[in-house]
Protein backbone atom coordinates (compact mmCIF):
# COMPACT_ATOMS: atom_id res chain seq x y z
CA UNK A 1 43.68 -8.22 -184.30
CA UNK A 2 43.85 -5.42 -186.38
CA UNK A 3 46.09 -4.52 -189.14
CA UNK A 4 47.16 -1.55 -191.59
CA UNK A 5 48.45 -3.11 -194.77
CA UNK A 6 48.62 -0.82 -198.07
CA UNK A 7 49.75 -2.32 -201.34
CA UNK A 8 51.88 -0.71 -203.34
CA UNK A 9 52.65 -1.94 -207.47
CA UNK A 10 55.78 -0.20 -207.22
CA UNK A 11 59.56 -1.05 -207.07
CA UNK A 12 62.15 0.39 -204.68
CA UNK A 13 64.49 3.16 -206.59
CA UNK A 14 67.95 3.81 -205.46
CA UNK A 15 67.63 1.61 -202.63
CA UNK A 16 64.81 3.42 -201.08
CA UNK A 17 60.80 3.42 -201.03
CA UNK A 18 59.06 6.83 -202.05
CA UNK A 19 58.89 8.65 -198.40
CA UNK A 20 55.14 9.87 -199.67
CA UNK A 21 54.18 6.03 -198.85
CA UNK A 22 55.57 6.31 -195.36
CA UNK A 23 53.63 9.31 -194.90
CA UNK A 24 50.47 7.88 -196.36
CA UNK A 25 50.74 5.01 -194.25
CA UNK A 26 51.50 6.76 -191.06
CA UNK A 27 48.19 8.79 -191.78
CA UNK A 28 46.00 5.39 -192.22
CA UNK A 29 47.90 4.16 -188.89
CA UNK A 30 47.34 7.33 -186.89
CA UNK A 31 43.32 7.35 -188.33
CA UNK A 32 43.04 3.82 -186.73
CA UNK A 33 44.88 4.59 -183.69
CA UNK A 34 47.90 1.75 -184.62
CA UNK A 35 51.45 1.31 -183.72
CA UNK A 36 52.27 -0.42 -187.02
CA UNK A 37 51.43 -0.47 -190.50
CA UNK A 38 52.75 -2.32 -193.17
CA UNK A 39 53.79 -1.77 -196.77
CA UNK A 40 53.87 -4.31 -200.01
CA UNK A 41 55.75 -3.58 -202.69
CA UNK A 42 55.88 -4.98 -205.98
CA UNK A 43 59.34 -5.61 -206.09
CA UNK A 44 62.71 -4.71 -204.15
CA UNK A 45 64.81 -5.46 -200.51
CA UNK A 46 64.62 -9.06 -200.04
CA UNK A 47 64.46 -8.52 -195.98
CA UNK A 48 61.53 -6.35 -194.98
CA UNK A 49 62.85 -2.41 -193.31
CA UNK A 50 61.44 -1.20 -190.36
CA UNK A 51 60.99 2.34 -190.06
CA UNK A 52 60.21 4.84 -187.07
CA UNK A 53 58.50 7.72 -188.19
CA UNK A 54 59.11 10.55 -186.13
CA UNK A 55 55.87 11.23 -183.99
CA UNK A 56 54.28 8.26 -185.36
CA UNK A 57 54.14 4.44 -186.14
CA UNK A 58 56.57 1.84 -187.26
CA UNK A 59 56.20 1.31 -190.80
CA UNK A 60 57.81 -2.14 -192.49
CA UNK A 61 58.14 -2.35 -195.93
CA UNK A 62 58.08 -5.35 -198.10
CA UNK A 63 59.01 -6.45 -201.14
CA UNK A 64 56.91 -9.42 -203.04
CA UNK A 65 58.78 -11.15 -205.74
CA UNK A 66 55.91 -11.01 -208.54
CA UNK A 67 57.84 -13.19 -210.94
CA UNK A 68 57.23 -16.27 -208.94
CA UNK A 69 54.38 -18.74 -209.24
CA UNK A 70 50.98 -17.58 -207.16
CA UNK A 71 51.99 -20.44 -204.82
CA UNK A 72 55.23 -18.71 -204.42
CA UNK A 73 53.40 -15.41 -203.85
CA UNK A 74 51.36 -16.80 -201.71
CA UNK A 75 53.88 -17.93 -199.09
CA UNK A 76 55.96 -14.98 -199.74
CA UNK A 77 52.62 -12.94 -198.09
CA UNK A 78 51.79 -16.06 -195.43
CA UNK A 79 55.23 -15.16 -194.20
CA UNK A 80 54.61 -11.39 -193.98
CA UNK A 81 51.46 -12.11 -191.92
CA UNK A 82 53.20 -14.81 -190.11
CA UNK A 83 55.99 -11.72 -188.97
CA UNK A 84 53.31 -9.60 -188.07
CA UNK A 85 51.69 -12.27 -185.99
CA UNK A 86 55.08 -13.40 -184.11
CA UNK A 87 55.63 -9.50 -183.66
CA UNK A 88 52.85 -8.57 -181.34
């Protein structure tokens, strides 16, 4: 199993993610021939987005709540990886 994952220490902005990120990831995805890539953000949504980019992969963005505890953290990712898992 192979997996695109780029983390980001940034927060959404007016309810959206910078678009450069999608592009950025769609470019790793593409270079490792991948349907899917994922981004981590720092803070923001607290249900991950999906989106299609056109001509390319499905990008879904998360948001990690960093004020938690590192166990806290920790599931918050276990559950990312878990949704990537379930989603093949």
């Amino acid at each position: 199993m192979r997996a695109c994952i780029d983390v980001k220490y940034k927060v959404e902005k007016h309810g959206q993610y910078p678009n450069a990120d999608l592009y950025q990831m769609a470019a790793y995805c593409r270079r490792f021939g991948l349907s899917r890539g994922h981004l981590l953000y720092a803070a923001g949504e607290d249900e991950p987005r999906r989106v299609a980019v056109i001509n390319g992969p499905e990008v879904r963005q998360h948001a990690l709540d960093l004020d938690q505890s590192v166990v806290h953290i920790t599931r918050q990712l276990s559950s990312v990886f878990a949704r990537r898992v379930q989603a093949r």
